[in-house]
C-alpha atoms as a PDB file:
ATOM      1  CA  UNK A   1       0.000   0.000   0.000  1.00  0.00           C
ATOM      2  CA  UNK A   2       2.840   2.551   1.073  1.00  0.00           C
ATOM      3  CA  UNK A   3       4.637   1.774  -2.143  1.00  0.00           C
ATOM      4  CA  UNK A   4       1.804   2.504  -4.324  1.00  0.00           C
ATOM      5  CA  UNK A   5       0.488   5.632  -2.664  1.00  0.00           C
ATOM      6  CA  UNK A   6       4.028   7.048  -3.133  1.00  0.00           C
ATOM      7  CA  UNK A   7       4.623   6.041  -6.968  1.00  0.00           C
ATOM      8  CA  UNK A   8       0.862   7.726  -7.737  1.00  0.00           C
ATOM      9  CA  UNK A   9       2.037  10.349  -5.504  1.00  0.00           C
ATOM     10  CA  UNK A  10       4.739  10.893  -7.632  1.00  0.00           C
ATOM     11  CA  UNK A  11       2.734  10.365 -10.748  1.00  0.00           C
ATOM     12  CA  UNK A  12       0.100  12.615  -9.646  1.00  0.00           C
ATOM     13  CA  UNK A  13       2.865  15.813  -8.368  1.00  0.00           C
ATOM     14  CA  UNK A  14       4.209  15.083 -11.845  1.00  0.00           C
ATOM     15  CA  UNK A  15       1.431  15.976 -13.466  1.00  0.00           C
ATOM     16  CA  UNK A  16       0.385  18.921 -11.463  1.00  0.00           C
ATOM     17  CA  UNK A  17       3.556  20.470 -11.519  1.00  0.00           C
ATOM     18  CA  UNK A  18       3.659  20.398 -15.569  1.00  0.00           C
ATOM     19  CA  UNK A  19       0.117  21.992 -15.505  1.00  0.00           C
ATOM     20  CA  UNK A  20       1.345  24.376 -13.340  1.00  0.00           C
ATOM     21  CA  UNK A  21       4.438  25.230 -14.939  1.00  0.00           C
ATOM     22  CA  UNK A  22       2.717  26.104 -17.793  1.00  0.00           C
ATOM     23  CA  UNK A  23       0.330  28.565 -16.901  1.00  0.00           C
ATOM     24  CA  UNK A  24       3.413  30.389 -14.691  1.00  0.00           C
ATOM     25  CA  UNK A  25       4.988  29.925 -18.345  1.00  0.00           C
ATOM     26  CA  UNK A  26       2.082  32.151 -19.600  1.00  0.00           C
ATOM     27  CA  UNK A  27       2.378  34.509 -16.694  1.00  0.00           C
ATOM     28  CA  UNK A  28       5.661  35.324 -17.431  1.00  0.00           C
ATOM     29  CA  UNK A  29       5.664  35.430 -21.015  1.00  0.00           C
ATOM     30  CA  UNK A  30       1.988  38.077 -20.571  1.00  0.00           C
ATOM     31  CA  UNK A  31       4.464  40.457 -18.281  1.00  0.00           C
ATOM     32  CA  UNK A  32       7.297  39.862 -20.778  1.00  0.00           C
ATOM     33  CA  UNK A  33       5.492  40.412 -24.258  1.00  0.00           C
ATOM     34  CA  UNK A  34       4.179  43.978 -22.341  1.00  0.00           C
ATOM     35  CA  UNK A  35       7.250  45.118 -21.304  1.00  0.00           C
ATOM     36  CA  UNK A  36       8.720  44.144 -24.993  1.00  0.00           C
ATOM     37  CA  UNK A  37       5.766  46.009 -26.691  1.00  0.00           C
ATOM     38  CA  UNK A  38       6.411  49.316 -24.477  1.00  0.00           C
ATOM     39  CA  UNK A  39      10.306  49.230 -25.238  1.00  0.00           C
ATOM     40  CA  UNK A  40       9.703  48.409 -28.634  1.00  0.00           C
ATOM     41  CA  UNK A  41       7.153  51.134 -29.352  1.00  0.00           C
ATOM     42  CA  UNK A  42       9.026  54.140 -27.333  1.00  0.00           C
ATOM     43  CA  UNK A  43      12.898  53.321 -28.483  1.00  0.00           C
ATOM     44  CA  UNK A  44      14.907  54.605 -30.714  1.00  0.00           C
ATOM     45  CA  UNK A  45      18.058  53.597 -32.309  1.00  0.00           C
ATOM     46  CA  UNK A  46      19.946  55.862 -30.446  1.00  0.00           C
ATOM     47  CA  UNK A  47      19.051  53.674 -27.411  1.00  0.00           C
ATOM     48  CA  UNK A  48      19.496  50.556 -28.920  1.00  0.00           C
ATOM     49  CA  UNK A  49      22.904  51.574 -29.897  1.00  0.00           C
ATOM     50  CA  UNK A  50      24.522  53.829 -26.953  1.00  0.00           C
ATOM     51  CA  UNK A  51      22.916  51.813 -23.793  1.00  0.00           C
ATOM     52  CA  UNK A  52      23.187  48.531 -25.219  1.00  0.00           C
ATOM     53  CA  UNK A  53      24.127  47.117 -21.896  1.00  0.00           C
ATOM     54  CA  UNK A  54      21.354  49.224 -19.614  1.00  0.00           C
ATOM     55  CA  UNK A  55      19.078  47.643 -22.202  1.00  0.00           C
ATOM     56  CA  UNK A  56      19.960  43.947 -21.714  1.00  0.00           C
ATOM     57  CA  UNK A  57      20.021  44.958 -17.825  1.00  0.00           C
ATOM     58  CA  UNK A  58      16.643  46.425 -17.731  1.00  0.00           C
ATOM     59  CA  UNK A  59      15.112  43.344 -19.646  1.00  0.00           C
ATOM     60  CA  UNK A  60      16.961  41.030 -17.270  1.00  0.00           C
ATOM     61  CA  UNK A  61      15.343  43.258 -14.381  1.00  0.00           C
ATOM     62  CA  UNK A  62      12.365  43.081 -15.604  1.00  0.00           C
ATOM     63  CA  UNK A  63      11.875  39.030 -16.340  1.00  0.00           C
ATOM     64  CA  UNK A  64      13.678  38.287 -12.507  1.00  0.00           C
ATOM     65  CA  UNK A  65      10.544  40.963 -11.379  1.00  0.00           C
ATOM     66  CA  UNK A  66       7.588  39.287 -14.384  1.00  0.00           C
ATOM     67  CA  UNK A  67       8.913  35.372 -12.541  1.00  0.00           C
ATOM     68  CA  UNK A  68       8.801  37.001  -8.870  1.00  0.00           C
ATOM     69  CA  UNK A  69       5.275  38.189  -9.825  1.00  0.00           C
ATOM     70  CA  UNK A  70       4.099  34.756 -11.507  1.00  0.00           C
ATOM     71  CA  UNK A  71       5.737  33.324  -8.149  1.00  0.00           C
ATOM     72  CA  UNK A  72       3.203  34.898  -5.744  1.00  0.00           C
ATOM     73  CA  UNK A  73       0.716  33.565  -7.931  1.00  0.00           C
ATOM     74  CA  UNK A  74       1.391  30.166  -8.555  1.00  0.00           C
ATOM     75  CA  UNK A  75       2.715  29.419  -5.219  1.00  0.00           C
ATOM     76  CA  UNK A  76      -0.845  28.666  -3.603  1.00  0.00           C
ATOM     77  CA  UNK A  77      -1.612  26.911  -6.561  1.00  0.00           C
ATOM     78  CA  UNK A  78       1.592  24.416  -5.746  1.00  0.00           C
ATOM     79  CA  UNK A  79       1.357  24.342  -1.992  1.00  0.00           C
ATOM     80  CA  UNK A  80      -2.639  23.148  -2.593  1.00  0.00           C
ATOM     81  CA  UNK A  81      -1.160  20.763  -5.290  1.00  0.00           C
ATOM     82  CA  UNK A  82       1.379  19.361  -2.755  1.00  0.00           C
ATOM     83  CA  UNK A  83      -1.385  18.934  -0.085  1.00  0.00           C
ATOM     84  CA  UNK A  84      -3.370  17.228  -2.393  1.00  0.00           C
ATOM     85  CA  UNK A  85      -1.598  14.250  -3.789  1.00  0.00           C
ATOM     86  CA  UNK A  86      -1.815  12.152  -0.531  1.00  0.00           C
ATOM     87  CA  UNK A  87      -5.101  10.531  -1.820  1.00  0.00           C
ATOM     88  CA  UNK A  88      -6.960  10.051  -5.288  1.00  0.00           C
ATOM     89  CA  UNK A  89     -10.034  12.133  -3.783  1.00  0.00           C
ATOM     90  CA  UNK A  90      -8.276  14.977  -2.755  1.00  0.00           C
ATOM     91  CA  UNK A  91      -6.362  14.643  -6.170  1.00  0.00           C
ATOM     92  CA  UNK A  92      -9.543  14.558  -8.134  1.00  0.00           C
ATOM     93  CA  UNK A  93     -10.480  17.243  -6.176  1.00  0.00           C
ATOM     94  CA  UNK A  94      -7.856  19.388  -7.465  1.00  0.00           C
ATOM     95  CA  UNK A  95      -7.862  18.729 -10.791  1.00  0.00           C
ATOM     96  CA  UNK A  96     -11.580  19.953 -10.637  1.00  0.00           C
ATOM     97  CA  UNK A  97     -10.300  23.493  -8.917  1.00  0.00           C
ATOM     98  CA  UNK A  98      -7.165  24.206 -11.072  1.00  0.00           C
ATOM     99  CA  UNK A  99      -8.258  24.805 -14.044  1.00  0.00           C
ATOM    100  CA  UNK A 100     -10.638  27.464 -12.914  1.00  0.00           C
ATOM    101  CA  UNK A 101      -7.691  29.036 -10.697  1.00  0.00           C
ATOM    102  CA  UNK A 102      -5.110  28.906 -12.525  1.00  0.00           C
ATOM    103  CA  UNK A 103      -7.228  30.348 -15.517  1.00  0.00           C
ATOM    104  CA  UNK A 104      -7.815  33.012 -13.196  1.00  0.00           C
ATOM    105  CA  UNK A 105      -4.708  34.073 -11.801  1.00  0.00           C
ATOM    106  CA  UNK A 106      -2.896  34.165 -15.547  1.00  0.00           C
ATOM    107  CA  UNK A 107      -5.613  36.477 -16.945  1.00  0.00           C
ATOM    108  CA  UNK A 108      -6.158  38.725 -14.046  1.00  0.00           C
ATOM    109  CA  UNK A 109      -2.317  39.270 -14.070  1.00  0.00           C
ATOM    110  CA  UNK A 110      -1.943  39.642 -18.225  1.00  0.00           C
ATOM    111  CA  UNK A 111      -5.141  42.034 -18.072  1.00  0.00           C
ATOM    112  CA  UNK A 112      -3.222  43.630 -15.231  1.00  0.00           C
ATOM    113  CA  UNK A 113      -0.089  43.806 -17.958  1.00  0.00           C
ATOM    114  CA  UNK A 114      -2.309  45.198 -20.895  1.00  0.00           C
ATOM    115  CA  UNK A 115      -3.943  47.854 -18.663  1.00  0.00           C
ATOM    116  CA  UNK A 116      -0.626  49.460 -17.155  1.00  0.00           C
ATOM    117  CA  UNK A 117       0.643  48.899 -21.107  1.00  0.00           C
ATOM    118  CA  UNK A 118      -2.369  51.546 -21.608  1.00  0.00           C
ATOM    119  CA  UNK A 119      -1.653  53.491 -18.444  1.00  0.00           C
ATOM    120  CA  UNK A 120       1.795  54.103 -19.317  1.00  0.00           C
ATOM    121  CA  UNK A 121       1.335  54.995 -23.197  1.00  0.00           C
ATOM    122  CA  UNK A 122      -1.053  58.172 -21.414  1.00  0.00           C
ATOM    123  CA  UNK A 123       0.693  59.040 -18.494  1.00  0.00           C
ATOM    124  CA  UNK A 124       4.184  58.396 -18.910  1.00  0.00           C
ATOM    125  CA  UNK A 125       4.511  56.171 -15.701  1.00  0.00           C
ATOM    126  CA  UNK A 126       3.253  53.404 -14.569  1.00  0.00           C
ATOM    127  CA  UNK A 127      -0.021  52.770 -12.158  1.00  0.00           C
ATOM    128  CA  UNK A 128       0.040  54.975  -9.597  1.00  0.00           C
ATOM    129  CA  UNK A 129      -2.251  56.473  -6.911  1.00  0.00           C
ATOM    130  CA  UNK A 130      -3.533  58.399  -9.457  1.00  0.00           C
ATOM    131  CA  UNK A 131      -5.879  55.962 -10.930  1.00  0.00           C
ATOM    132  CA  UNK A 132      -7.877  55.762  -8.012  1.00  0.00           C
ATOM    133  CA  UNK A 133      -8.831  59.825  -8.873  1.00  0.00           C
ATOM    134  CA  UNK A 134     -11.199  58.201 -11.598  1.00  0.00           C
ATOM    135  CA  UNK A 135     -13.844  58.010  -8.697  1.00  0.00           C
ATOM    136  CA  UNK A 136     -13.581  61.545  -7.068  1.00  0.00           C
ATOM    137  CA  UNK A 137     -13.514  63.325 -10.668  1.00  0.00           C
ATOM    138  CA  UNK A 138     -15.855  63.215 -13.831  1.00  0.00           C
ATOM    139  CA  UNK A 139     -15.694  59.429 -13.765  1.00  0.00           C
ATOM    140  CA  UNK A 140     -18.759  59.353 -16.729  1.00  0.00           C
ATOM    141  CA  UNK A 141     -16.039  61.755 -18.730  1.00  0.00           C
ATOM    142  CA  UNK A 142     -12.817  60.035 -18.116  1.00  0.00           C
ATOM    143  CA  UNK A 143     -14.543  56.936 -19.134  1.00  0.00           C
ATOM    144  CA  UNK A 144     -16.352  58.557 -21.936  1.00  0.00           C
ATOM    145  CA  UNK A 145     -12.343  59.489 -22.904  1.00  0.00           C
ATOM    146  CA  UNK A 146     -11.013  55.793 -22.332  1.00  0.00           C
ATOM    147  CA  UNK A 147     -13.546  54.335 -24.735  1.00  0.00           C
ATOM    148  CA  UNK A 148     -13.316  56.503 -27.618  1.00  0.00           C
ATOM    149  CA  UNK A 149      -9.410  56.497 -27.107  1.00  0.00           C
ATOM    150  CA  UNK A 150      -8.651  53.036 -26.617  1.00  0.00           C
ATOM    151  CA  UNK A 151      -9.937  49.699 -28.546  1.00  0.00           C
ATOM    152  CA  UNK A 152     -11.548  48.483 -25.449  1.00  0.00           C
ATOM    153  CA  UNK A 153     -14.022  46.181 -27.544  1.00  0.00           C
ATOM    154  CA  UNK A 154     -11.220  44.619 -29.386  1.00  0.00           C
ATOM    155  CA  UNK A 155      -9.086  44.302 -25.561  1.00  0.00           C
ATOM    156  CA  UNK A 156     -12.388  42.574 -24.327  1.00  0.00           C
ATOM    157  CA  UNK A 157     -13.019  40.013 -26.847  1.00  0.00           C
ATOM    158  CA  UNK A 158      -9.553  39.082 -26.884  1.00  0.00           C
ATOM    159  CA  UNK A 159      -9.748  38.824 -22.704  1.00  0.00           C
ATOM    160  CA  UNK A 160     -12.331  36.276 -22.999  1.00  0.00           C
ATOM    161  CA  UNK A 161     -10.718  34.464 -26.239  1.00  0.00           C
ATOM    162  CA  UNK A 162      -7.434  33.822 -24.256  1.00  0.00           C
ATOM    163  CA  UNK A 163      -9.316  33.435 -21.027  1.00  0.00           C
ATOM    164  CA  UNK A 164     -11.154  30.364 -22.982  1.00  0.00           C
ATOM    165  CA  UNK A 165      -7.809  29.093 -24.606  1.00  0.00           C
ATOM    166  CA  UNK A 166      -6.404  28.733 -21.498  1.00  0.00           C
ATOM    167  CA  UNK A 167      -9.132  27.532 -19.397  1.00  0.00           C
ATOM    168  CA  UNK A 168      -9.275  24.482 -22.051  1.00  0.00           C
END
């Protein structure tokens, strides 16, 4: 009996873990591609060619921060795998609630990505205190602005394409 339970044990971490990797994969690679898209669309080849090594620093920076950030996520996600995999109903059990989770916590933190993309193309910075003034002044005008300025339909729809994707 102890032999078994610890070779399905084993089988079943294995498998969690793989699923897991892969939507902290995701995570990282939603931070990533948003950081690339912001460089990309605000450098010039000045930059590219005088701070060369600031560059490759501030991408390095950036992915240790974009795998710290996927780490906070993920790690309830592993810590409920590992206390799961001690029996096949708690097992079953969790294959029933990651999916859902895990779907969760990889769009909530690439819509997070994609809105301080947007923040930082109109502000110059990134999300601040000063988002939270949307309540105390003409919210119906500031969101009047966001919609006609921004392809919020298009940001939607692709939302709930990806969120689909990955909850399958």
């Amino acid at each position: 009996w102890l032999c078994y339970t610890t070779v399905m044990w084993y089988v079943w971490f294995k498998r969690s873990f793989i699923c897991i990797l892969t939507a902290w994969l995701l995570t990282v690679a939603a931070q990533s591609a948003g950081r690339i898209y912001l460089f990309m669309s605000s450098v010039t080849p000045d930059i590219l060619s005088n701070y060369r090594p600031d560059v490759i620093k501030m991408f390095w920076i950036g992915t240790r921060y974009d795998i710290r950030i996927a780490c906070y996520a993920f790690a309830l996600l592993f810590v409920l795998a590992l206390l799961c995999m001690f029996t096949e109903l708690t097992f079953k059990l969790f294959k029933r609630i990651y999916p859902p989770l895990a779907t969760l916590f990889t769009v909530v933190i690439a819509y997070s990505t994609v809105v301080n993309v947007f923040y930082y193309k109109t502000y110059g910075n990134h999300i601040d205190v000063f988002i939270f003034s949307l309540i105390d002044d003409d919210t119906k005008a500031i969101l009047l602005t966001i919609w006609n300025d921004y392809p919020v339909i298009p940001i939607a729809l692709g939302v709930i394409a990806g969120t689909f994707v990955l909850y399958k």
